[in-house]
Protein backbone atom coordinates (compact mmCIF):
# COMPACT_ATOMS: atom_id res chain seq x y z
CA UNK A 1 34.69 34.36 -6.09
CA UNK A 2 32.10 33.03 -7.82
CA UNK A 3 28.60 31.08 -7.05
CA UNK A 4 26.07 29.18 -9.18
CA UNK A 5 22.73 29.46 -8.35
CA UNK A 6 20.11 27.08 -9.92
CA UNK A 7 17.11 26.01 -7.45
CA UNK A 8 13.62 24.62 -7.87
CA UNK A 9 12.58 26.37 -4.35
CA UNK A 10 13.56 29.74 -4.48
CA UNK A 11 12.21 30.68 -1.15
CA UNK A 12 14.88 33.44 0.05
CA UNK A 13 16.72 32.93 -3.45
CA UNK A 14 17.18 36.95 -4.30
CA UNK A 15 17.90 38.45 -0.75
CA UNK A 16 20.92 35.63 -0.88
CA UNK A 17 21.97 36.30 -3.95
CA UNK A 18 21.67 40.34 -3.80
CA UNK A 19 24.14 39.31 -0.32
CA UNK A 20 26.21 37.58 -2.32
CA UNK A 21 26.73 40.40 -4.90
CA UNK A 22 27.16 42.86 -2.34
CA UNK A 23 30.25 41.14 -1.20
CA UNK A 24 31.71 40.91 -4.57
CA UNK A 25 31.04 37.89 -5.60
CA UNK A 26 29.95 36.31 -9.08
CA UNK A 27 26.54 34.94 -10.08
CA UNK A 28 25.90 32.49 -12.27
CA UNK A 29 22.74 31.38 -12.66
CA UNK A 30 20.37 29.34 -15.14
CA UNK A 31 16.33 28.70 -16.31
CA UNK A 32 13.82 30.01 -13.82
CA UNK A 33 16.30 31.50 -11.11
CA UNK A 34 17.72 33.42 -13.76
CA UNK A 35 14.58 34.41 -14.54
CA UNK A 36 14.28 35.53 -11.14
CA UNK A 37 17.23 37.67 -10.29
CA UNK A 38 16.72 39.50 -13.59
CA UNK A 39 13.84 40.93 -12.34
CA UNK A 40 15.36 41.67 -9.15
CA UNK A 41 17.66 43.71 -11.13
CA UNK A 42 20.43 41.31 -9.70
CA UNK A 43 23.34 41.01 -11.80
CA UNK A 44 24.55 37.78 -12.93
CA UNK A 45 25.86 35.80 -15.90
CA UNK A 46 23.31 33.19 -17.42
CA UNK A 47 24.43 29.61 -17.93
CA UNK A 48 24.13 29.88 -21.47
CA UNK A 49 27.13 32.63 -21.78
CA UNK A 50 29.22 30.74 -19.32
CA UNK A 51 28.94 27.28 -21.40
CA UNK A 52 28.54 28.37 -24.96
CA UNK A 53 25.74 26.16 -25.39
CA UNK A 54 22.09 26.74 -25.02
CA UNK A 55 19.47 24.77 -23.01
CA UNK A 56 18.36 22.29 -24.98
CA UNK A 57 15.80 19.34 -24.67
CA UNK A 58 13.19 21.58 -22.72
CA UNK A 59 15.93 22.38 -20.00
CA UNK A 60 17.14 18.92 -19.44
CA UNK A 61 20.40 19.71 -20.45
CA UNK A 62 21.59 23.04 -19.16
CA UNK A 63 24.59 22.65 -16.63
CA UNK A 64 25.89 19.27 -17.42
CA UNK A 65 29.00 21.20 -19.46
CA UNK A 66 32.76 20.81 -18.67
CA UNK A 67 32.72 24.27 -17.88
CA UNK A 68 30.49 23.52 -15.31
CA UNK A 69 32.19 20.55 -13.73
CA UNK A 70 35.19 21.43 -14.42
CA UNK A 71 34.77 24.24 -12.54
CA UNK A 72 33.31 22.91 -9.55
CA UNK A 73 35.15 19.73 -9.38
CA UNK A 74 38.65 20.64 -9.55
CA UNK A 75 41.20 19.54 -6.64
CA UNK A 76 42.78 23.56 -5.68
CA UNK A 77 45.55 21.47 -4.21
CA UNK A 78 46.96 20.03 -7.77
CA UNK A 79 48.75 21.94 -9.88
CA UNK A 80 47.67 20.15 -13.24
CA UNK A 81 43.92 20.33 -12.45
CA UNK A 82 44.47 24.33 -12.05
CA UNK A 83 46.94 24.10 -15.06
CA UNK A 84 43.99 22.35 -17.35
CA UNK A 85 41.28 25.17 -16.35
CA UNK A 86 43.70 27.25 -17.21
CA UNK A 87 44.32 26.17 -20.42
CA UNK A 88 40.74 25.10 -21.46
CA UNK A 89 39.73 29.01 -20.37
CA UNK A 90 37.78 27.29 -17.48
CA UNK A 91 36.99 29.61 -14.27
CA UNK A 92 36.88 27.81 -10.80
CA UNK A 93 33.11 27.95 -9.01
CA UNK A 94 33.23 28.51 -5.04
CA UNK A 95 29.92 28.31 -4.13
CA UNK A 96 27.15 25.74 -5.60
CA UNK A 97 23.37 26.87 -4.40
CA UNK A 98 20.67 24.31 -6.11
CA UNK A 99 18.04 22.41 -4.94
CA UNK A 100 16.43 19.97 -6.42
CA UNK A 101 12.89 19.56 -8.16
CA UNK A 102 9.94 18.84 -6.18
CA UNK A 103 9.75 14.83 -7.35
CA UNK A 104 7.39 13.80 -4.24
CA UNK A 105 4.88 16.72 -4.62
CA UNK A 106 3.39 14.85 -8.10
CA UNK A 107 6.05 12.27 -8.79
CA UNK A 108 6.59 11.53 -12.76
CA UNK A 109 9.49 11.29 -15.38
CA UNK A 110 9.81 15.19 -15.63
CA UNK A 111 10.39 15.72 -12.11
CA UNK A 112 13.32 13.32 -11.83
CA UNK A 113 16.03 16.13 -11.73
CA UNK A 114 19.58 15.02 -13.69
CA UNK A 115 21.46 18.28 -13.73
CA UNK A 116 20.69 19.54 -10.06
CA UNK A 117 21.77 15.77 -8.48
CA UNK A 118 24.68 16.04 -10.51
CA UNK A 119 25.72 19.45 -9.69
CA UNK A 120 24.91 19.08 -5.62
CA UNK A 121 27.07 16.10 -5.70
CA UNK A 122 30.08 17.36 -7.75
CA UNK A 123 30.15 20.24 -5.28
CA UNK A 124 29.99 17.80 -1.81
CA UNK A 125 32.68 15.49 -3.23
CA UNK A 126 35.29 18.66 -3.75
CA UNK A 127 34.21 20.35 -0.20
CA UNK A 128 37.16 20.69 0.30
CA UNK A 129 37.33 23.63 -2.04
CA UNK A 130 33.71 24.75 -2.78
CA UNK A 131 30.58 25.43 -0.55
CA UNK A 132 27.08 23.61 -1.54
CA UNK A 133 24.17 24.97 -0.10
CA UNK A 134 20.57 22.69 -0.72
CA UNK A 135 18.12 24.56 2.08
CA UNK A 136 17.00 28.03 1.75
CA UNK A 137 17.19 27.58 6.07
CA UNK A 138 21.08 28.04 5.52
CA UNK A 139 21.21 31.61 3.61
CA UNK A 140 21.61 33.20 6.64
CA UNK A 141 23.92 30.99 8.21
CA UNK A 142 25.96 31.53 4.96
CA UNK A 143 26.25 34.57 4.98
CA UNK A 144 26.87 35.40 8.09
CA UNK A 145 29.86 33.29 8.00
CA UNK A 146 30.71 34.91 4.26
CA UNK A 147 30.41 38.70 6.15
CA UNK A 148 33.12 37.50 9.15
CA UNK A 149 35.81 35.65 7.48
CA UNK A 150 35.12 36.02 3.69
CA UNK A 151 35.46 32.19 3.15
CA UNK A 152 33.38 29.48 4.61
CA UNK A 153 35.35 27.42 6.81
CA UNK A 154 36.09 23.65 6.16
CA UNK A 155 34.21 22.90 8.79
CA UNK A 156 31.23 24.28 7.69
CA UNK A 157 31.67 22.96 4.18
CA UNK A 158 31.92 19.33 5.33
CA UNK A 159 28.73 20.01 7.35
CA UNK A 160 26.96 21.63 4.33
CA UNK A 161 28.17 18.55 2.24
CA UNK A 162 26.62 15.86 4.38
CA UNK A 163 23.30 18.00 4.04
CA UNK A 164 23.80 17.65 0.39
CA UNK A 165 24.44 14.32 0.25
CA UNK A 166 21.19 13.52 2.30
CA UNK A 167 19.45 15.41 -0.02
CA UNK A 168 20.32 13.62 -2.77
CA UNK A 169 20.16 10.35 -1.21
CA UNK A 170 16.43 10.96 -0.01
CA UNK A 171 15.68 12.02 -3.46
CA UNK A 172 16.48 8.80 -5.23
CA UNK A 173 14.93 6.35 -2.66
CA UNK A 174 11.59 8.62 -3.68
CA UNK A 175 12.35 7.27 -6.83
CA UNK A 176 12.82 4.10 -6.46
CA UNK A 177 9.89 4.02 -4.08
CA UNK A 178 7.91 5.48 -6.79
CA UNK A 179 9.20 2.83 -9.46
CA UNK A 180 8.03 0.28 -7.07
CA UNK A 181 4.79 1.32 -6.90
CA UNK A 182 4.41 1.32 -10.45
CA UNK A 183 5.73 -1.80 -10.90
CA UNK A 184 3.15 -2.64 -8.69
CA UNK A 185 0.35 -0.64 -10.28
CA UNK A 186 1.19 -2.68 -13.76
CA UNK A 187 0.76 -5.93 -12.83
CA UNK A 188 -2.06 -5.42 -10.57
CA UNK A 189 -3.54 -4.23 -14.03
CA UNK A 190 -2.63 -7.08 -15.84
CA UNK A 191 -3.72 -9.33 -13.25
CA UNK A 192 -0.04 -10.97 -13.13
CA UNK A 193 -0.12 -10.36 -9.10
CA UNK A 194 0.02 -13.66 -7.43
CA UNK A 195 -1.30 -13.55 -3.81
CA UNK A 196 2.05 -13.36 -2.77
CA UNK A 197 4.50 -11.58 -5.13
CA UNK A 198 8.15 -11.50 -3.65
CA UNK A 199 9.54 -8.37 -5.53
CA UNK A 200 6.24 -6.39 -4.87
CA UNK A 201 5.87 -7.21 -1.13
CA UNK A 202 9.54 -7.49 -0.46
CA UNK A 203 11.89 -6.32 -2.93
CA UNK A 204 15.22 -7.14 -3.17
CA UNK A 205 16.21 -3.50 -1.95
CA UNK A 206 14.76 -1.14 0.18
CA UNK A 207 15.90 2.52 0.31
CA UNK A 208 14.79 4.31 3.43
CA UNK A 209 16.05 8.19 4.26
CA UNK A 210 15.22 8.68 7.71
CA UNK A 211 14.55 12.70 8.93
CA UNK A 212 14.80 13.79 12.01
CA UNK A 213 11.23 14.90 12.81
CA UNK A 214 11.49 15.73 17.00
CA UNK A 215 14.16 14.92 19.33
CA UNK A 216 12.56 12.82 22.55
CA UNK A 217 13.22 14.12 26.40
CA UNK A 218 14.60 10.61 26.56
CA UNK A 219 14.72 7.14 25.22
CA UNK A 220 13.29 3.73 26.06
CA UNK A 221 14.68 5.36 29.49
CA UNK A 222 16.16 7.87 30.69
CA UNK A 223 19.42 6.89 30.62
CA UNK A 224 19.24 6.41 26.78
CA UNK A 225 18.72 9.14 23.75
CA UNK A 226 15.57 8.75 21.89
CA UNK A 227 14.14 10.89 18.62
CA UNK A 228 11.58 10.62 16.37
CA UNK A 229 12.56 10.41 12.24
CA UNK A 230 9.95 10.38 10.28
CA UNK A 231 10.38 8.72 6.37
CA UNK A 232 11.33 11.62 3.25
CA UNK A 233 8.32 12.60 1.38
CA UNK A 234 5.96 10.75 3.25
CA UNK A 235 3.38 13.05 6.22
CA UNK A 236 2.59 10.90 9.14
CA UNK A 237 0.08 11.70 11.87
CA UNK A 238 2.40 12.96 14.57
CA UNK A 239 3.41 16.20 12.45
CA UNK A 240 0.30 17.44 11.97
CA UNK A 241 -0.31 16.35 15.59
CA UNK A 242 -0.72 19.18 17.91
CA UNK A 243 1.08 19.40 21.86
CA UNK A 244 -1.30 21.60 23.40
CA UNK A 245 0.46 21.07 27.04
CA UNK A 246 2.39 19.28 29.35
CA UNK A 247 6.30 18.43 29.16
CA UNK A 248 7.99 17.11 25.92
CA UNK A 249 7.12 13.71 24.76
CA UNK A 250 9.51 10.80 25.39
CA UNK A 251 9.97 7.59 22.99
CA UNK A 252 7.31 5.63 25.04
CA UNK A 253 4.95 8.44 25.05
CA UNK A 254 4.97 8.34 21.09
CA UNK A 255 5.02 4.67 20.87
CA UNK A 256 2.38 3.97 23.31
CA UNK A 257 0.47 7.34 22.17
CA UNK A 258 0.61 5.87 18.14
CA UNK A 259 -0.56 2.12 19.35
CA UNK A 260 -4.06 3.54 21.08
CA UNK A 261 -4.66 6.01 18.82
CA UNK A 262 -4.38 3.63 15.84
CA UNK A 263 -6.64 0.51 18.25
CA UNK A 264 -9.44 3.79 18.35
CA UNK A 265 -9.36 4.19 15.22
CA UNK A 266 -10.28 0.22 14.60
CA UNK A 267 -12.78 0.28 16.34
CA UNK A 268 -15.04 2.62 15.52
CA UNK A 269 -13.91 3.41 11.81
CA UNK A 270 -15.86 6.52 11.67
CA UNK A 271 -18.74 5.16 9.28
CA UNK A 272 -21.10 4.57 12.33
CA UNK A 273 -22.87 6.50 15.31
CA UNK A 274 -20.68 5.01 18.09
CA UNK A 275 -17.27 6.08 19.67
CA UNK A 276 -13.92 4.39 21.07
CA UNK A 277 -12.20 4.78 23.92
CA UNK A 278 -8.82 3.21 24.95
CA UNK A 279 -6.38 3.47 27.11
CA UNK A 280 -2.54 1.79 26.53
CA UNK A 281 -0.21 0.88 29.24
CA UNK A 282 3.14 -0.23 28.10
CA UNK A 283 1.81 -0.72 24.19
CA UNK A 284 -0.76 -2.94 25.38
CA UNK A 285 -4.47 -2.12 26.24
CA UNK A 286 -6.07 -2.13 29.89
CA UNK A 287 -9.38 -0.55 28.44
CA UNK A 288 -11.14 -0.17 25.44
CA UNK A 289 -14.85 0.45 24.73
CA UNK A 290 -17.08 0.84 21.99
CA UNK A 291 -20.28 3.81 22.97
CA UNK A 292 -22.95 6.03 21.90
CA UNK A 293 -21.16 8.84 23.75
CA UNK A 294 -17.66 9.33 25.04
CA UNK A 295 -18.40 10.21 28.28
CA UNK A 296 -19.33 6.40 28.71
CA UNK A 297 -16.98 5.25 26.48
CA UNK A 298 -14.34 6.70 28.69
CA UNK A 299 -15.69 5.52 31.76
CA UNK A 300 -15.89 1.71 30.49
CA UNK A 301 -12.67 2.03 29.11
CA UNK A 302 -11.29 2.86 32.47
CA UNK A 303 -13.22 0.41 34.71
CA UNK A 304 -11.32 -2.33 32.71
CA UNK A 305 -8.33 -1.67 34.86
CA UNK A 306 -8.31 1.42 36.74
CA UNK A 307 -4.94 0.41 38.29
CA UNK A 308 -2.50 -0.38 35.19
CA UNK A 309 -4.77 2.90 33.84
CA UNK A 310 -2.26 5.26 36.14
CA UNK A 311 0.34 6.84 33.71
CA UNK A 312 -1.01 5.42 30.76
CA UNK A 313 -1.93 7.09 27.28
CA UNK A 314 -5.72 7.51 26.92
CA UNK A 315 -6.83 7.59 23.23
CA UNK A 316 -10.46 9.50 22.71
CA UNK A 317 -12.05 8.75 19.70
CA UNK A 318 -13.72 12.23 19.26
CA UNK A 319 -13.51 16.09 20.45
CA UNK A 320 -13.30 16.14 23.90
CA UNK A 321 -16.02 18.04 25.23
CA UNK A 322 -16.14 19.88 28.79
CA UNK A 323 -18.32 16.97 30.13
CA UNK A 324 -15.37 14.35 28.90
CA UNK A 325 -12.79 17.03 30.27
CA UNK A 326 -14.70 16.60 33.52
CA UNK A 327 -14.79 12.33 33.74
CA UNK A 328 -10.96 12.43 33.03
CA UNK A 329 -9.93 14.72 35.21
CA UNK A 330 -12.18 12.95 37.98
CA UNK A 331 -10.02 9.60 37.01
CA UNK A 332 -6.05 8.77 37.40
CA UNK A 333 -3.24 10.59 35.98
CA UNK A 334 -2.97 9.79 32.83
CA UNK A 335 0.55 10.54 31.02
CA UNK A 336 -1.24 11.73 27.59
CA UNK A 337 -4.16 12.22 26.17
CA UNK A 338 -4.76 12.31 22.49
CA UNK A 339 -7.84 13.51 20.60
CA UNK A 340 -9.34 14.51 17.30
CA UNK A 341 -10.08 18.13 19.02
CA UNK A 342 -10.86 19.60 22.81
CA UNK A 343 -13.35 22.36 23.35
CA UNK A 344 -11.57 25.62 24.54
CA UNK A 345 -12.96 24.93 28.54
CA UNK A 346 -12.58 21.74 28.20
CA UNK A 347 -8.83 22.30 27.44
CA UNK A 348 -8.58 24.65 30.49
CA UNK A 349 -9.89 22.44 32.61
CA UNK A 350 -7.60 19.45 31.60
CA UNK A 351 -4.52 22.20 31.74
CA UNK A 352 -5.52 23.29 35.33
CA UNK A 353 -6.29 20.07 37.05
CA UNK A 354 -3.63 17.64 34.76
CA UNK A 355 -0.67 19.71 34.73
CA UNK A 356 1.54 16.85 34.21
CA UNK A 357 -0.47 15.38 31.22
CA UNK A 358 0.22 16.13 27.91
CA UNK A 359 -2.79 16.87 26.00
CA UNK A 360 -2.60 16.09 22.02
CA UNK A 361 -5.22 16.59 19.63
CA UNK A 362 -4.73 14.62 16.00
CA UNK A 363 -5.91 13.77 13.36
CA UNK A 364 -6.56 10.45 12.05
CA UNK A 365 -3.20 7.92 11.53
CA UNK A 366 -2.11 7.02 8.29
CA UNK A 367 -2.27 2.96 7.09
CA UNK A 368 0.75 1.16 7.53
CA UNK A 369 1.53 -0.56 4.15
CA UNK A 370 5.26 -2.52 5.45
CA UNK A 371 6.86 -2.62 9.42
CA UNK A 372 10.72 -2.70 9.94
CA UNK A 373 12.43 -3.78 13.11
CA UNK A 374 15.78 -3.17 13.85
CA UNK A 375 17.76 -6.35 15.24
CA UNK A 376 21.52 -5.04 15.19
CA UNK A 377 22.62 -4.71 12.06
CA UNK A 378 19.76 -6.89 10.65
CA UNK A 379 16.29 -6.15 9.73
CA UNK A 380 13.09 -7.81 9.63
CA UNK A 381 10.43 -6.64 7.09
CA UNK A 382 6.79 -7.68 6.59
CA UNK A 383 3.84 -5.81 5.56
CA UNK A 384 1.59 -4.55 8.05
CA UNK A 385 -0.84 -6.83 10.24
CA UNK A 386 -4.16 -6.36 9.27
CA UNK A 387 -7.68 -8.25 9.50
CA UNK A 388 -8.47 -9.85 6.33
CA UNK A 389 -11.27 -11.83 7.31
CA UNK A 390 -14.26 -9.51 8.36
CA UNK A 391 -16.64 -11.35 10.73
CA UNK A 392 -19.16 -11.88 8.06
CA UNK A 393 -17.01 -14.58 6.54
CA UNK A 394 -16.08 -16.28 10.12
CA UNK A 395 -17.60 -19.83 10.63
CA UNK A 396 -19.54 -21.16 13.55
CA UNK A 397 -17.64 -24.23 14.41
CA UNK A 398 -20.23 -24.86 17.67
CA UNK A 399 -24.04 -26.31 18.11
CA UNK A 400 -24.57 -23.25 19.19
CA UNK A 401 -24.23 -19.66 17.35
CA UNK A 402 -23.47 -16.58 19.07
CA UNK A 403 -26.08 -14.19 19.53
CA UNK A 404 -27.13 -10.56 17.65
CA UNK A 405 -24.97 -8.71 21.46
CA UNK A 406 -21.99 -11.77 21.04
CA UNK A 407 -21.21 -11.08 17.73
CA UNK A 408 -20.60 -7.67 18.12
CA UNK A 409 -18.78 -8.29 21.55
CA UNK A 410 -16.32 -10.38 19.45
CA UNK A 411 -15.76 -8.40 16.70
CA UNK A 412 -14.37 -5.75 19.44
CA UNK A 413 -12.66 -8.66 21.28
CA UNK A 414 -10.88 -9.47 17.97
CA UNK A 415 -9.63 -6.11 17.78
CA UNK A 416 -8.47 -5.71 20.73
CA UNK A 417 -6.75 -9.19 21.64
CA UNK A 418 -4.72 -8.22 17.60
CA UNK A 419 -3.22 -4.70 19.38
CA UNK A 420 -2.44 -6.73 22.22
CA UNK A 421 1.24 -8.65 22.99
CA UNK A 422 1.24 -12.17 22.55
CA UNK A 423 -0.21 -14.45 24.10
CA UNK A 424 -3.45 -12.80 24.19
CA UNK A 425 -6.51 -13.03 25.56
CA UNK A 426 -9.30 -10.36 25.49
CA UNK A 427 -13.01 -10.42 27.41
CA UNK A 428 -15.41 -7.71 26.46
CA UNK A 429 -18.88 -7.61 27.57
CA UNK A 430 -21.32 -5.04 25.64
CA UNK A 431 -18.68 -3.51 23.82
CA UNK A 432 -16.40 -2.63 27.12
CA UNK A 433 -13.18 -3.92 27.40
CA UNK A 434 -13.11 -6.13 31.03
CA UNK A 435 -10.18 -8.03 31.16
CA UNK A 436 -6.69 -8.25 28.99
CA UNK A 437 -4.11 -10.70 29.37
CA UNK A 438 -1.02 -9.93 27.51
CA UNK A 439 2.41 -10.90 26.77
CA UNK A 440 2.06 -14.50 28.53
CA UNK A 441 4.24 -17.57 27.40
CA UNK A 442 1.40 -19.73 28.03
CA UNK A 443 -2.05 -19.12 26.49
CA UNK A 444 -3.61 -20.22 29.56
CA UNK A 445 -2.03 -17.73 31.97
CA UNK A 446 -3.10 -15.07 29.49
CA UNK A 447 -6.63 -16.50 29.64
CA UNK A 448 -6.40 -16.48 33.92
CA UNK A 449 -5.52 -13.30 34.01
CA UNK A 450 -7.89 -11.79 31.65
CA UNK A 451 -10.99 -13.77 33.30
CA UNK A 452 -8.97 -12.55 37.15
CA UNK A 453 -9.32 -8.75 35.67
CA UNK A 454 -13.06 -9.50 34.47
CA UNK A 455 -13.98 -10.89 37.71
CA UNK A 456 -17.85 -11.02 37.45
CA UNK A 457 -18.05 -9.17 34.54
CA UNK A 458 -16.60 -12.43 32.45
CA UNK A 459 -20.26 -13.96 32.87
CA UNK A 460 -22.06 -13.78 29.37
CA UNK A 461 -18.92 -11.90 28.20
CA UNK A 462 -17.37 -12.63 24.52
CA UNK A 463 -13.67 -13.24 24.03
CA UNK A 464 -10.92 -13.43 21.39
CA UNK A 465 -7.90 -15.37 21.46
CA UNK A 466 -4.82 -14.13 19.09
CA UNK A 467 -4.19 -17.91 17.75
CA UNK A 468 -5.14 -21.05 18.44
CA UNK A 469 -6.05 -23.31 21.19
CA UNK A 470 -3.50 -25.94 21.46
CA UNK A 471 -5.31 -27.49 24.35
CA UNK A 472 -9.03 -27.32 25.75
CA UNK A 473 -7.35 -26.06 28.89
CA UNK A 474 -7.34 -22.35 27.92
CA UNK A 475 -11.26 -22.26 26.63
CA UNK A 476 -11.60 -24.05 29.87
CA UNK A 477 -10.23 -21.21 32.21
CA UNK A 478 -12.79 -18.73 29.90
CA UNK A 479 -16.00 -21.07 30.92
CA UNK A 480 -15.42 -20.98 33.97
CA UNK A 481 -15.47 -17.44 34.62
CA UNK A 482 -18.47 -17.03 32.61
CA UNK A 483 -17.94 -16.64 28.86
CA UNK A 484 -20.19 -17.34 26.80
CA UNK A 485 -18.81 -16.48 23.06
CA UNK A 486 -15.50 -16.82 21.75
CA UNK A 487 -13.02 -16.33 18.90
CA UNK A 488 -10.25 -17.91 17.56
CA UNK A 489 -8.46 -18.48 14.34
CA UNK A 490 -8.71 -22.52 14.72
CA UNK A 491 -5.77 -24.50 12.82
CA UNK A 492 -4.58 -26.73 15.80
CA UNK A 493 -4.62 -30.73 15.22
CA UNK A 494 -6.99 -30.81 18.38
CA UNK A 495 -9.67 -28.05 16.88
CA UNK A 496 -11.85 -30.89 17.30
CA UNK A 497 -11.30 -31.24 20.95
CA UNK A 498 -11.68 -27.78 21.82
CA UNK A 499 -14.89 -27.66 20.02
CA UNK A 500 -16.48 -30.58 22.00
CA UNK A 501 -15.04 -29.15 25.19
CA UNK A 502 -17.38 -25.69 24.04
CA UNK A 503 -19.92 -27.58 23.20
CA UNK A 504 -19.79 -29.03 27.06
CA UNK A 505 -19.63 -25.85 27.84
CA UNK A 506 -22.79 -24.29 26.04
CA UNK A 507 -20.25 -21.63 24.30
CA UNK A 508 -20.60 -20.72 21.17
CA UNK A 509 -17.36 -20.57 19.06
CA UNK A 510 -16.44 -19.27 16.15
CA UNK A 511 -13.08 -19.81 13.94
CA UNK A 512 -12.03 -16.64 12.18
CA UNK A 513 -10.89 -18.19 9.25
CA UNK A 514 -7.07 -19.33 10.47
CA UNK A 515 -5.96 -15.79 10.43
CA UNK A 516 -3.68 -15.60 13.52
CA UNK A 517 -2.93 -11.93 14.94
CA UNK A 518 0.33 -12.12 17.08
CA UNK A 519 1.86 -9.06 17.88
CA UNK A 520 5.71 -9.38 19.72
């Protein structure tokens, strides 16, 4: 029996191979892993011998010889391919063990591996007959199975082979990810970017390998399975996030868990003095708030709507100290709480007195660049929602402008009514979140709710709405309650109207430059 051993990672690479020779079987072996078992004082055959040929062009041409191929690639089950080796002095391979170079750790031309592909996929096709093995995880597993029967089963081979082919699958759409954003790179140098360039924003292909990062303790429900993949090569929050407590996470936890922790991270980018709060019910916010301190930030955040607040996801914008520990655990249940850090008490405390939360700290989310949904066998692509127009460049479309306290009360409203399911309204008074209405087929129920949730704390409040008016009737619903300040993106036929129905009004509205901000 023989095996061929040429890997990039040679984590575990010797003990396997030193297994491997104690049951009798053949190395071969080539460049730096032949290197390696040499000084192991592991026998084995170099490439070199095998082939007749040397390495040549700086190793990029080492195994891709017909003694190699031929080798691994020949049907056992026909009589002329055996017949041919025979002839051409051409010794069958059992066992391929390569993986591939690391091309996402510092991609470039040099990294994109030829010879390993080819070899990991000559060896899947014909599992039948030979064993591939591309993770150092399955050396063990190998042999184990080697020490027991002497042969790894077909079974086994056809699972090793989909492992291969996954490999080498995720591999190329690296590459062609990579290619893209060169492409990209070159004619954002040569100023040949249009505002809109179809193949850079959405190419004609798109080659996603999906890994299976944490399997769910359900689905959307619990009737239904539910895991999370994350994308090859890329590192988003949620592995480096830590699960300090509390049962596994479910689908809804992460989804709901990722949409406040990315709305905290809007609002206070981290360049200023204050904090954010929020809290996410069913991927939409019931409390947000912008503070010098989180204690208060919290408590805002939660007097937005302490009701929908029960089993939600609570996003702090901070380390959670043993005072913050202390507010929370004074509040509702919350299903999750996620956080840059906790203090070691105030970790205890939240452990003891929430047993049934789960208690995440974080660190800060990674942009989105492009969003896919899933519709059947069809998907939707655009790249990811984002506010273009800062508040600087928004225009005062009423007699009267908003003041120093309403203009930052709408930049927060603007934020928040973007995170929130369309139709959207959002009231904030001095940077706390007081009423949301979300996921309304008519603007102006989303503005009656809101203003019902606000109660008296809609007077000299500021609010956003996620698109236009279509009507005065909405803005009307807002001045009623009490607001004085409000955003929109403007664009309807009757902008007009609705600005002469503020003006009535004594609110001062601004127009955010048509950018629109629905979210479905």
């Amino acid at each position: 029996m023989k095996a061929l051993l040429s890997v990039y990672d040679k984590t575990g690479i010797e003990e396997f191979a030193r297994g491997l020779a104690d049951l009798g079987w053949e190395l071969i072996s080539s460049g730096g892993t032949s290197k390696a078992l040499a000084e192991a004082g592991i026998d084995h055959v170099e490439v070199a011998e095998v082939t007749g040929a040397p390495e040549m062009l700086g190793g990029r041409v080492k195994t891709l010889h017909p003694v190699i191929h031929g080798g691994i690639l020949a049907d056992r089950s026909k009589a002329d391919h055996l017949e041919a080796l025979d002839r051409l002095g051409i010794g069958l391979i059992d066992l391929v063990v390569c993986n591939l170079y690391p091309f996402t750790s510092d991609p470039s031309i040099e990294l994109i591996d030829v010879g390993g592909p080819t070899m990991v996929r000559a060896a899947a096709k014909n599992h039948d007959h030979v064993g591939i093995v591309v993770d150092p995880a399955e050396y063990a597993n190998v042999l184990t199975e080697l020490r027991q029967n002497g042969t790894l089963s077909l079974d086994t081979r056809r699972r090793l082979a989909r492992e291969a082919f996954a490999h080498t699958a995720g591999y190329d759409a690296a590459i062609v990810a990579w290619l893209d954003e060169r492409e990209a790179e070159a004619r954002s140098e040569e100023d040949e970017a249009t505002a809109f360039d179809l193949e850079l924003n959405l190419p004609s292909t798109i080659h996603l390998t999906l890994e299976r990062a944490a399997v769910m303790r359900y689905g959307e429900n619990p009737h239904q399975f539910g895991a999370r993949y994350r994308m090859v090569g890329q590192s988003p929050w949620w592995d480096a996030a830590v699960q300090h407590s509390g049962k596994e996470l479910s689908y809804l936890n992460v989804f709901d868990a990722d949409a406040a922790w990315r709305l905290v991270h809007e609002l206070v980018p981290g360049t200023g003095p204050e904090v954010a709060v929020a809290i996410i019910k069913h991927a939409n916010p019931c409390g947000a708030s912008v503070a010098d301190d989180l204690v208060t930030a919290y408590e805002r955040a939660l007097e937005c709507d302490v009701q929908s607040a029960f089993g939600g996801i609570v996003a702090i914008g901070g380390v959670v100290t043993t005072a913050v520990a202390q507010a929370i655990a004074e509040g509702p249940q919350a299903d999750l709480i996620v956080a840059a850090g906790y203090e070691d008490e105030a970790l205890e405390l939240l452990a003891a007195k929430r047993k049934a939360t789960r208690l995440l700290s974080a660190p800060a989310p990674e942009p989105i660049t492009r969003q896919l949904r899933a519709l059947g066998s069809t998907v939707l692509v655009q790249n990811a929602d984002e506010f273009l127009v800062p508040p600087s460049q928004w225009v005062v479309a009423t007699d009267r402008e908003p003041t120093e306290a309403e203009w930052r009360d709408l930049a927060v409203a603007w934020k928040v009514c973007a995170r929130t399911t369309s139709n959207a309204i959002a009231v904030i008074n001095d940077g706390q979140a007081v009423g949301v209405g979300a996921g309304q087929q008519s603007r102006v129920v989303a503005a009656e709710i809101a203003v019902a949730k606000a109660g008296e704390r809609a007077r000299g409040a500021a609010a956003a709405s996620d698109a236009f008016f279509p009507f005065s009737d909405g803005l009307l619903v807002l001045a009623d309650a009490g607001v004085t300040a409000v955003v929109q993106p403007g664009g309807s036929i009757r902008d007009a109207d609705v600005v002469a129905a503020a003006n009535e009004a004594g609110i001062a509205m601004v127009m955010a430059g048509g950018e629109r901000h629905f979210r479905h």
